[in-house]
N, C-alpha and C. Protein backbone atom coordinates (compact mmCIF):
# COMPACT_ATOMS: atom_id res chain seq x y z
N UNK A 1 -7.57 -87.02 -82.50
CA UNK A 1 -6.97 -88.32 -82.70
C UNK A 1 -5.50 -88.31 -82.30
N UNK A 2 -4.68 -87.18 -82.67
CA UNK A 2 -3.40 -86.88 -82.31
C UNK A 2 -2.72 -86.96 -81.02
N UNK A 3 -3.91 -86.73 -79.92
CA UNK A 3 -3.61 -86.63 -79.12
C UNK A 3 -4.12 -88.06 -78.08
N UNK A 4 -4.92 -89.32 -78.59
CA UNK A 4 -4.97 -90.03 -77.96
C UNK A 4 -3.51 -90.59 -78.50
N UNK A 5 -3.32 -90.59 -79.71
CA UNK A 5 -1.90 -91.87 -80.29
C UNK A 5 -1.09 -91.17 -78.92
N UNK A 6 -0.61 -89.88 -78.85
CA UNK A 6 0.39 -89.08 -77.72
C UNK A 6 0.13 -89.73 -76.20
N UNK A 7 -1.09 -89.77 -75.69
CA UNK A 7 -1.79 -90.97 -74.61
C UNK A 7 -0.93 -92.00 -75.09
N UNK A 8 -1.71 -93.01 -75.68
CA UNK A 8 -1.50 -94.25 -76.24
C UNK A 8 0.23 -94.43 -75.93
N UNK A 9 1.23 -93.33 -76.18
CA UNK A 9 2.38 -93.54 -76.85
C UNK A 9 3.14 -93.42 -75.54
N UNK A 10 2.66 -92.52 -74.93
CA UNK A 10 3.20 -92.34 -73.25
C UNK A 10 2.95 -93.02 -72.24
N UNK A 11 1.69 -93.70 -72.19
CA UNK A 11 1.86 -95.11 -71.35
C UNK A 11 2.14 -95.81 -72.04
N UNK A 12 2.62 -96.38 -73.25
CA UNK A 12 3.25 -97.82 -73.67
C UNK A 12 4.56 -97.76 -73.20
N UNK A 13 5.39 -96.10 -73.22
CA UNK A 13 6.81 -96.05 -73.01
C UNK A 13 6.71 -95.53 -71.20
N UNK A 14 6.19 -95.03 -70.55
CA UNK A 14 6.01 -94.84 -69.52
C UNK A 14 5.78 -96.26 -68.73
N UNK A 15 4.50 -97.39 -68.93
CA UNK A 15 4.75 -98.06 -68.52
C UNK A 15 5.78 -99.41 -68.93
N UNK A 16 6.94 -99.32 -70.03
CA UNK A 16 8.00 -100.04 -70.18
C UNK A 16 9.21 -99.58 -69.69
N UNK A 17 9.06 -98.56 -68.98
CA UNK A 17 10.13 -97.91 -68.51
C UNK A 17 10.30 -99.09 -66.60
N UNK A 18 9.70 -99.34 -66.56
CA UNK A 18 9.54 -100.24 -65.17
C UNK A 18 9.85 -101.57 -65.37
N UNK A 19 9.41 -102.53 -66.86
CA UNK A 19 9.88 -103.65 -67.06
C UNK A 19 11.58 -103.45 -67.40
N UNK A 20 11.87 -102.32 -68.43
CA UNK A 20 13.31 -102.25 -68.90
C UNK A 20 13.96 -102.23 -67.71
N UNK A 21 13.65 -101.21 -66.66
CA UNK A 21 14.22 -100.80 -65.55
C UNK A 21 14.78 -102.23 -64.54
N UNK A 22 13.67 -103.18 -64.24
CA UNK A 22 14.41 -104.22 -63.90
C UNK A 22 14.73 -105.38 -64.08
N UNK A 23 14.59 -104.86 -66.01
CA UNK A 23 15.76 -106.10 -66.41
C UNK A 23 17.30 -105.48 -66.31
N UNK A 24 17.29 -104.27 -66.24
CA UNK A 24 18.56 -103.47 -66.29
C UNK A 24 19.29 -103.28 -64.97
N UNK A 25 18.39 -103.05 -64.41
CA UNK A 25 18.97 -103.51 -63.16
C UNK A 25 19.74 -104.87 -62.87
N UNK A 26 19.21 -106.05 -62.87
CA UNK A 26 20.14 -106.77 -62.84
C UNK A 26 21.06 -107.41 -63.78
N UNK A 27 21.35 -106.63 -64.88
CA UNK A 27 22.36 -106.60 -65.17
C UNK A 27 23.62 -105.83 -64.87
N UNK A 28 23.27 -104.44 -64.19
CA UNK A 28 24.40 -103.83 -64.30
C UNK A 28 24.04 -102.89 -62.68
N UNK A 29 24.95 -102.26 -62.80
CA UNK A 29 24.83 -101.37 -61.16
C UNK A 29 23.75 -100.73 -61.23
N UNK A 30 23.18 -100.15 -59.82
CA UNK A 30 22.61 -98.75 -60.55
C UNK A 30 22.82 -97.88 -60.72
N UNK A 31 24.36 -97.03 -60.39
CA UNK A 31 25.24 -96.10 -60.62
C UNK A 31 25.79 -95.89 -61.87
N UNK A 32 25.87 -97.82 -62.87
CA UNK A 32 25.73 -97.09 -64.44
C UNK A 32 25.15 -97.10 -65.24
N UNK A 33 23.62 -97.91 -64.63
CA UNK A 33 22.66 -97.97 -65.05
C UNK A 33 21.81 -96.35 -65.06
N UNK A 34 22.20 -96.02 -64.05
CA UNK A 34 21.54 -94.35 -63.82
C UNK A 34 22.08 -93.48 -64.69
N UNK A 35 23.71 -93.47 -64.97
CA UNK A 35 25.00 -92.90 -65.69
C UNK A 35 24.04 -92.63 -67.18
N UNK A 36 23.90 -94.21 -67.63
CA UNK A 36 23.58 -94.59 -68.91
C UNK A 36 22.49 -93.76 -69.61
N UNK A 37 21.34 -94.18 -68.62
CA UNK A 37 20.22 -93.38 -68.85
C UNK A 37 20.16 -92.19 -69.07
N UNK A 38 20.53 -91.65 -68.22
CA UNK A 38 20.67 -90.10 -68.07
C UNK A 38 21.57 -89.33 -69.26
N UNK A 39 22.69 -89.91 -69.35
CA UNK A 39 23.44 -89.80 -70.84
C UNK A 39 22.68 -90.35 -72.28
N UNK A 40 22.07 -91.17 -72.33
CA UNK A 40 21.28 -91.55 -73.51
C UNK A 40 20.07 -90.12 -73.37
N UNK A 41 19.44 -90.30 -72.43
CA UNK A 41 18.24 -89.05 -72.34
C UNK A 41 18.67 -87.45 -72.76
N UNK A 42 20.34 -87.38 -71.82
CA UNK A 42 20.37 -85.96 -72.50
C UNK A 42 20.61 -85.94 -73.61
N UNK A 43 21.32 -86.94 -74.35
CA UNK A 43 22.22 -86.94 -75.81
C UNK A 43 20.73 -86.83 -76.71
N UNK A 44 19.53 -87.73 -76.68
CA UNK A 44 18.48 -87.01 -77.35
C UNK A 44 17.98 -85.54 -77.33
N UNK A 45 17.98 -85.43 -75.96
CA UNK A 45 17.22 -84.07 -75.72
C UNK A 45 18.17 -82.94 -76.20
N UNK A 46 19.45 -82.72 -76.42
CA UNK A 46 20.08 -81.87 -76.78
C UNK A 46 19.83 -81.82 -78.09
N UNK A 47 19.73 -83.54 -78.99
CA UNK A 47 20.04 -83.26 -80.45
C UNK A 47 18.47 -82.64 -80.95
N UNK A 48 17.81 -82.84 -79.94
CA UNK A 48 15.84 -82.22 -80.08
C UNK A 48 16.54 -80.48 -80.27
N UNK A 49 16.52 -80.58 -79.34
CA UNK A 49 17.02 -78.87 -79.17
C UNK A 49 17.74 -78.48 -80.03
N UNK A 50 18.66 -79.00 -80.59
CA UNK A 50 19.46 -78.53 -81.53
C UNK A 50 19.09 -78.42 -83.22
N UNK A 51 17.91 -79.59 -83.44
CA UNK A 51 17.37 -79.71 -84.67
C UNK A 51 16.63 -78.94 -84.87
N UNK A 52 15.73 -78.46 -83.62
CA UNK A 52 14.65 -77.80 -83.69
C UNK A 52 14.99 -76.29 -83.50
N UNK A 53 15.86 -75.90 -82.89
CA UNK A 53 16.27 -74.41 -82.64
C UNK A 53 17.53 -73.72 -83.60
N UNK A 54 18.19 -74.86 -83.60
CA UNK A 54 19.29 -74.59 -84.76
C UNK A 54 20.72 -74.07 -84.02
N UNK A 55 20.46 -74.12 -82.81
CA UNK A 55 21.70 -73.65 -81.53
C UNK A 55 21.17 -74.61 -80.31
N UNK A 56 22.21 -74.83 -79.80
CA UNK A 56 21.73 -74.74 -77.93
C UNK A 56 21.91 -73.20 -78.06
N UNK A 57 20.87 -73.14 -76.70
CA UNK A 57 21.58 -71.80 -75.51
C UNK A 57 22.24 -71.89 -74.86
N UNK A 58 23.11 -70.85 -74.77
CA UNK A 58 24.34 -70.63 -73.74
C UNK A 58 23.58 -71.02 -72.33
N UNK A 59 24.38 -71.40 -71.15
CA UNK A 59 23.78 -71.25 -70.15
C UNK A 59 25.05 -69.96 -69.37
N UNK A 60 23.82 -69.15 -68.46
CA UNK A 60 24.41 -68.28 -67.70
C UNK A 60 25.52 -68.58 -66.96
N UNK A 61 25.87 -68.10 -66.27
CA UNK A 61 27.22 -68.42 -65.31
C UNK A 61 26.83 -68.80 -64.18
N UNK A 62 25.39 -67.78 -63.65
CA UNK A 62 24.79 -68.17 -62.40
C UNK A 62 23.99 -69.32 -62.13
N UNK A 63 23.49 -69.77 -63.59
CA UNK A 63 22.99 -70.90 -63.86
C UNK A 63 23.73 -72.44 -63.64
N UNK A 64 25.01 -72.04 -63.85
CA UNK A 64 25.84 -73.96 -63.73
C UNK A 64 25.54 -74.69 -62.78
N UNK A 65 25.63 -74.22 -61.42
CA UNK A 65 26.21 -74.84 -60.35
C UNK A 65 24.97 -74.82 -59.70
N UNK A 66 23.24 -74.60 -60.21
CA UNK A 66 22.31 -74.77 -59.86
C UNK A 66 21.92 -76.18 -60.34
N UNK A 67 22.36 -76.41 -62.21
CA UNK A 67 22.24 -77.04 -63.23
C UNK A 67 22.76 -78.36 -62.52
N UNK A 68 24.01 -78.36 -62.49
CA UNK A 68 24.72 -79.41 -61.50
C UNK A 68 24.17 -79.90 -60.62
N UNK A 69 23.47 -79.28 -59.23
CA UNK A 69 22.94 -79.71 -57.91
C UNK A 69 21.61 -80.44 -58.71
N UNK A 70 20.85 -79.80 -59.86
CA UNK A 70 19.61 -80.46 -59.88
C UNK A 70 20.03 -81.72 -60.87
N UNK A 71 20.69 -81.77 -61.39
CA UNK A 71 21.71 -83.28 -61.93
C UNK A 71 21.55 -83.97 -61.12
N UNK A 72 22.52 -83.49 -60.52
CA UNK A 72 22.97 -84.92 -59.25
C UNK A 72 22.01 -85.13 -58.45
N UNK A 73 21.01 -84.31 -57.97
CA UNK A 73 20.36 -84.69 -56.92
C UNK A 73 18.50 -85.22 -57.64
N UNK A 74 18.23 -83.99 -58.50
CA UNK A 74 17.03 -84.36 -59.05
C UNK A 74 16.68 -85.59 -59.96
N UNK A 75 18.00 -85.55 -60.89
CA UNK A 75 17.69 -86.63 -62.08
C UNK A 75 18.69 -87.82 -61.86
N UNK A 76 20.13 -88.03 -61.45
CA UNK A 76 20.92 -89.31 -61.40
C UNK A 76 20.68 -89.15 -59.84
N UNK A 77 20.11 -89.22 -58.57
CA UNK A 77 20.01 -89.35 -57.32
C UNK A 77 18.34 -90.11 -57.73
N UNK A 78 17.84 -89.52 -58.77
CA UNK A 78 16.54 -90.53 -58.52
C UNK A 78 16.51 -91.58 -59.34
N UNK A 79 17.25 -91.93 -60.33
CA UNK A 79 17.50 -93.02 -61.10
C UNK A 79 18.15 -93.85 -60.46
N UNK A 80 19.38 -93.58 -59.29
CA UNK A 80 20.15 -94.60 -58.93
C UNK A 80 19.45 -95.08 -58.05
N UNK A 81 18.06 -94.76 -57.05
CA UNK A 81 17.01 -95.04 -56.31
C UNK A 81 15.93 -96.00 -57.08
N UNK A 82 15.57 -95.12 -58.15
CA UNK A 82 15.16 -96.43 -59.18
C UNK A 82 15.44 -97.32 -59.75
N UNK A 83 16.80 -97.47 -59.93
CA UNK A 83 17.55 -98.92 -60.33
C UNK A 83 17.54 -99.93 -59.43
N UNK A 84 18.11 -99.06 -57.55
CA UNK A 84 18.30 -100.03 -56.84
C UNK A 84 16.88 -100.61 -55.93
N UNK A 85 15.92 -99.72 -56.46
CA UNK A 85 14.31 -100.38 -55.94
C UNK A 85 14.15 -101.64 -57.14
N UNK A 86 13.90 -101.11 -58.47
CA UNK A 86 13.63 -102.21 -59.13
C UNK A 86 14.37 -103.86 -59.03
N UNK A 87 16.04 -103.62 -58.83
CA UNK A 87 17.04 -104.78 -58.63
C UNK A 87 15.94 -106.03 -57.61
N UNK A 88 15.39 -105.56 -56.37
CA UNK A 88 14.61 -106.02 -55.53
C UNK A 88 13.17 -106.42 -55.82
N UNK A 89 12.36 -105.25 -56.41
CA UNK A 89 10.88 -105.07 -56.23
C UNK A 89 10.38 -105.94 -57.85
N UNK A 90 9.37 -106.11 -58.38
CA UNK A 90 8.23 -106.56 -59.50
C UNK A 90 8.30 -105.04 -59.94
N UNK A 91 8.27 -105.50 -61.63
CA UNK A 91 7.90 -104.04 -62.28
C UNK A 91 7.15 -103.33 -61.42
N UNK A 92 5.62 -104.32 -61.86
CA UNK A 92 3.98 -104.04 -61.23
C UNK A 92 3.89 -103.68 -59.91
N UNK A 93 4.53 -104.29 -59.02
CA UNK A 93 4.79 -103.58 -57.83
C UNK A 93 5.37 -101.78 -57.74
N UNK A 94 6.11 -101.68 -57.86
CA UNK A 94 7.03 -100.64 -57.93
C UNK A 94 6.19 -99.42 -58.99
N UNK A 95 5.24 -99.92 -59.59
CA UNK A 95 4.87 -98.84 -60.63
C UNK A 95 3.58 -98.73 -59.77
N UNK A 96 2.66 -100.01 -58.63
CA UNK A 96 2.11 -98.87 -57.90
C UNK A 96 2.45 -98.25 -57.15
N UNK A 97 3.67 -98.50 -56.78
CA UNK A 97 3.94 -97.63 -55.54
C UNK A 97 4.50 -95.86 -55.86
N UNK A 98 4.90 -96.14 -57.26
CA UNK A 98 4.93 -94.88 -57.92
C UNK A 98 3.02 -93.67 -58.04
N UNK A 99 2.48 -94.67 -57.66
CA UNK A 99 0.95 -93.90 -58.07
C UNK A 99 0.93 -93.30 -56.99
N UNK A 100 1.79 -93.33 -55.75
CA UNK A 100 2.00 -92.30 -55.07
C UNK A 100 2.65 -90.67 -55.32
N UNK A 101 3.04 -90.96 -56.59
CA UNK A 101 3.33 -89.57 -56.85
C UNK A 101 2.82 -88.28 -56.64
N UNK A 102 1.42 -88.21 -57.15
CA UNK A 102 0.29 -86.89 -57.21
C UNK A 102 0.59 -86.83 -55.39
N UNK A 103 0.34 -87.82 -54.67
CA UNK A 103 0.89 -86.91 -53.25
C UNK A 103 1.56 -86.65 -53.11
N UNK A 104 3.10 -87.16 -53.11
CA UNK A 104 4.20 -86.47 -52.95
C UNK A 104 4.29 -84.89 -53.54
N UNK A 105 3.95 -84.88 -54.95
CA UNK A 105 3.68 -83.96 -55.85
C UNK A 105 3.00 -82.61 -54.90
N UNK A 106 1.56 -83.17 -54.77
CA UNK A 106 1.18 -81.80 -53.78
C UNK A 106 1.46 -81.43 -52.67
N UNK A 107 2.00 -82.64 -51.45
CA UNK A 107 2.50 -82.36 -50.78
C UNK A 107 4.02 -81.46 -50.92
N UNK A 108 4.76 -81.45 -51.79
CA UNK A 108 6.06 -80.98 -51.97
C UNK A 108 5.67 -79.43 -52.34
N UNK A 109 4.52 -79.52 -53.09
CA UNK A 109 4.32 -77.63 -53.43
C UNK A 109 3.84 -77.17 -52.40
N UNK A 110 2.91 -77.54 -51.46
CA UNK A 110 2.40 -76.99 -50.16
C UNK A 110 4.08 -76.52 -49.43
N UNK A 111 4.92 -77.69 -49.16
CA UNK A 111 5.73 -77.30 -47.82
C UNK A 111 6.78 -76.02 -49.01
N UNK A 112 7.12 -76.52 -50.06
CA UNK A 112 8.40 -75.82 -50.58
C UNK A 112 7.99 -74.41 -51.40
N UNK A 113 6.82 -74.39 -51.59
CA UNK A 113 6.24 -73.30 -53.05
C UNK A 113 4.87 -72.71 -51.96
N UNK A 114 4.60 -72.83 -51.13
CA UNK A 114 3.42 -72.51 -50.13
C UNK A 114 2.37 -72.33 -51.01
N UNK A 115 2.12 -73.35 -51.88
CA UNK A 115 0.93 -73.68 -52.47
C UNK A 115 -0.42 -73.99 -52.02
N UNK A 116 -1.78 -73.46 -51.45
CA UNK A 116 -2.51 -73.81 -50.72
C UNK A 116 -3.37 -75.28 -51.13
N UNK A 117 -3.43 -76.23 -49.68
CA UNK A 117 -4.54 -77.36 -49.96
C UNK A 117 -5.80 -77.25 -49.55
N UNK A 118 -6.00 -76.91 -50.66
CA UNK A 118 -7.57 -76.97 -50.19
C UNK A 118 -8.11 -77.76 -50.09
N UNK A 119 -9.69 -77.65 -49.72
CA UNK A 119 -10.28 -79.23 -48.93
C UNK A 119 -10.30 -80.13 -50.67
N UNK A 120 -11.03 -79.42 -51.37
CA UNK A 120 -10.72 -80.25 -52.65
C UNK A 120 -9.46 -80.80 -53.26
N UNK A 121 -8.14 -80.64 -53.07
CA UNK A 121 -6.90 -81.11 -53.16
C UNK A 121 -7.03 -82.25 -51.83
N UNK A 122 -7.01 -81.64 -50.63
CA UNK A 122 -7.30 -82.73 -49.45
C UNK A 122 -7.55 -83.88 -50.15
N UNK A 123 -9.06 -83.56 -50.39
CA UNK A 123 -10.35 -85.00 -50.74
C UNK A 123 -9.08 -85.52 -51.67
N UNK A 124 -8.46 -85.07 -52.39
CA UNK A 124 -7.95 -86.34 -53.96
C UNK A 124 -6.72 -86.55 -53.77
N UNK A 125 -6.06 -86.22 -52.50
CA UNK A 125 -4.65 -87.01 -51.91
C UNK A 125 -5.22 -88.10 -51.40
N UNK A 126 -6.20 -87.49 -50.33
CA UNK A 126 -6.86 -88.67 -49.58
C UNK A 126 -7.39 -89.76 -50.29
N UNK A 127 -8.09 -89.73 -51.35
CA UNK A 127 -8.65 -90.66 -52.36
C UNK A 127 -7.42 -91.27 -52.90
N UNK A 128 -6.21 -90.69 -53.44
CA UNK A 128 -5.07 -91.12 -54.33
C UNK A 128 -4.31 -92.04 -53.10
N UNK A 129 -4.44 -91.32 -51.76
CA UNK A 129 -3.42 -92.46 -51.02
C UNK A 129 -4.33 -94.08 -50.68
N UNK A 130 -5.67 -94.07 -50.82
CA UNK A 130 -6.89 -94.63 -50.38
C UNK A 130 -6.81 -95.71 -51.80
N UNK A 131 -6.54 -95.27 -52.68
CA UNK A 131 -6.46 -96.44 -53.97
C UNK A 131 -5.15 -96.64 -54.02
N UNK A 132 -4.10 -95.86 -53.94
CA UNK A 132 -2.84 -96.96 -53.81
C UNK A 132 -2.62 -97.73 -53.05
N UNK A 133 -3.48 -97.25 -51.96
CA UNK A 133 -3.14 -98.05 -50.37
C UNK A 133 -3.88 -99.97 -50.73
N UNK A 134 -5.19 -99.61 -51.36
CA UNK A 134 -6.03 -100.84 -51.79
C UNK A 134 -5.17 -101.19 -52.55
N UNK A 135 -4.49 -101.07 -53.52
CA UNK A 135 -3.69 -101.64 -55.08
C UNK A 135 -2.28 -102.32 -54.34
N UNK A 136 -1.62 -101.54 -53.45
CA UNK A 136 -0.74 -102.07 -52.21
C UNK A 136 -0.77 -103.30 -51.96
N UNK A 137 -1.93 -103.23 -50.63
CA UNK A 137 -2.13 -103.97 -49.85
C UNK A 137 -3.29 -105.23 -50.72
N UNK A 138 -2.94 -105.52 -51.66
CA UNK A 138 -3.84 -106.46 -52.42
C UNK A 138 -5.24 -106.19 -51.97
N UNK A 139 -6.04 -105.36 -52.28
CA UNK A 139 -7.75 -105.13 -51.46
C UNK A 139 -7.72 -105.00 -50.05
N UNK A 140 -6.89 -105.39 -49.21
CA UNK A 140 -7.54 -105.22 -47.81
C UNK A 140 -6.03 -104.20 -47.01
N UNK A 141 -6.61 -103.01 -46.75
CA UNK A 141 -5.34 -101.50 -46.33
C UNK A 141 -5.13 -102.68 -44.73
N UNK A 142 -5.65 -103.30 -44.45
CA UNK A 142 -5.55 -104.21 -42.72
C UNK A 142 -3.90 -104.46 -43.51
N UNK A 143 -3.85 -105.13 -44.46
CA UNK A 143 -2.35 -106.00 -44.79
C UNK A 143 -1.63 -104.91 -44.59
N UNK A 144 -1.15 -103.75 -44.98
CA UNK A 144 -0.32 -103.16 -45.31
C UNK A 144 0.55 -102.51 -43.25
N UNK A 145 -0.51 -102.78 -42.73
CA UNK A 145 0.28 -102.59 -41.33
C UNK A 145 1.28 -103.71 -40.79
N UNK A 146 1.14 -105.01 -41.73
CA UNK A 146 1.52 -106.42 -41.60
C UNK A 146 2.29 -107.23 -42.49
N UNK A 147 2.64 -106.37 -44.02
CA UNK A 147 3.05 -106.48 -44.76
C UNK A 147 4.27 -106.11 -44.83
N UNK A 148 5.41 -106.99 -44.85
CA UNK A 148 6.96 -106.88 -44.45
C UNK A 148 7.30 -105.73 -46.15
N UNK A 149 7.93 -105.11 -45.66
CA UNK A 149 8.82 -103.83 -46.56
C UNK A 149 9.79 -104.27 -46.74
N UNK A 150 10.54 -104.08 -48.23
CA UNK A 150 11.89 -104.65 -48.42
C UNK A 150 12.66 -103.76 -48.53
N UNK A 151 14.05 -103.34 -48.59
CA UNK A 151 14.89 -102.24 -48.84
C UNK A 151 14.34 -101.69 -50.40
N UNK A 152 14.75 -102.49 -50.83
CA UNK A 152 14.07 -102.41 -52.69
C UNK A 152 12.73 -101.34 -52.83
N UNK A 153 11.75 -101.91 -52.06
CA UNK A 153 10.39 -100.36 -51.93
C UNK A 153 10.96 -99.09 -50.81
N UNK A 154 11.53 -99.66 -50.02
CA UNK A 154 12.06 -97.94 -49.74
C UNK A 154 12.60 -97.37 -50.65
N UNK A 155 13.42 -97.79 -51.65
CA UNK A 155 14.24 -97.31 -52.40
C UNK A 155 12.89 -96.53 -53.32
N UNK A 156 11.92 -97.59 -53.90
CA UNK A 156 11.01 -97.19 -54.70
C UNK A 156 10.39 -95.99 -53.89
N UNK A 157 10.20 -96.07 -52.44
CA UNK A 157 9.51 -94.94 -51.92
C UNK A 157 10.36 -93.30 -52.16
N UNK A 158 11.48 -93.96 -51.99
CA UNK A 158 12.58 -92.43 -51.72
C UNK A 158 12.43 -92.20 -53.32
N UNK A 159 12.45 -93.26 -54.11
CA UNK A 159 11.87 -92.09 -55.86
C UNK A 159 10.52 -91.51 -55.94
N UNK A 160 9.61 -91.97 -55.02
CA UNK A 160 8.70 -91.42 -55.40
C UNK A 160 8.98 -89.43 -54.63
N UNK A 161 9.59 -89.88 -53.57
CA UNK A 161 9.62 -88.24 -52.14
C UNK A 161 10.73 -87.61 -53.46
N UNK A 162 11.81 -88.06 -53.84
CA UNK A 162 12.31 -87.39 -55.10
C UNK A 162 11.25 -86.64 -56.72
N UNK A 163 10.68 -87.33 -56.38
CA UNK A 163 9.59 -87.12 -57.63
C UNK A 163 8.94 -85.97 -57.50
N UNK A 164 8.59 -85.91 -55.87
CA UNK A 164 7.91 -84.56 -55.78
C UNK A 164 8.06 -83.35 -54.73
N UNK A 165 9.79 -83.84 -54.27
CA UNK A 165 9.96 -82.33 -54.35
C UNK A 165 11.37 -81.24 -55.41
């Protein structure tokens, strides 16, 4: 049971993270809209860590300036992409175009982690790009060769290529 409420609890906040996202967007930049987030997210996650462990850990020395690059580039480089897709795009839009993830995802471990695809990984990119492509292109993949792109879904696209590598 515990673990559907944990379901249940992660798409209610998973998928409100796309309506908040662009009402927030147009209110504010996405540079402090990204700022914000990212500062509200760590300020929980530290006080998690801290309740629960009773310390942070030190971080190494060799560790900072890795810590930093994946900051800026992994977590506020893909929020400020997600602010400035949503400013443009429909929640509902933008959250399918996120169901592109699982490809990006395997595609990113194949080129960066030489993760092998096998034909069974193949088959369920191919299937995963094959139902976003339908959910896209409203039922017919013909639209989507004909279907004008706005800056706003590139933006959504470049979070998703962030997402998975």
């Amino acid at each position: 049971m515990l673990i559907y409420l944990r379901l249940l609890g992660t798409a209610f906040f998973w998928g409100g993270t796309f309506i908040a996202g662009r009402i927030v967007s147009r209110e504010m930049d996405p540079y402090s809209a990204a700022f914000l987030r990212f500062a509200i997210a760590s300020f929980f996650l530290l006080t998690t860590i801290r309740m629960r462990e009773g310390y942070l850990p030190p971080l190494k020395r060799q560790q900072i300036i890795p810590i930093i690059l994946l900051g800026l580039t992994g977590i506020f480089a893909y929020n400020v992409l997600f602010f400035k897709g949503l400013h443009t795009v429909h929640a509902g839009r933008a959250s399918l175009i996120i169901a592109l993830n699982p490809i990006a995802i395997s595609i990113g471990a194949a080129l960066f982690f030489k993760e092998k695809l096998t034909l069974f990984k193949g088959i369920g990119i191919l299937l995963s790009f094959l139902g976003a492509g339908v959910v896209i292109s409203y039922g017919d993949l013909g639209n989507i060769f004909h279907m004008p792109i706005s800056g706003g879904e590139l933006f959504i696209f470049g979070f998703v290529i962030y997402w998975g590598s």
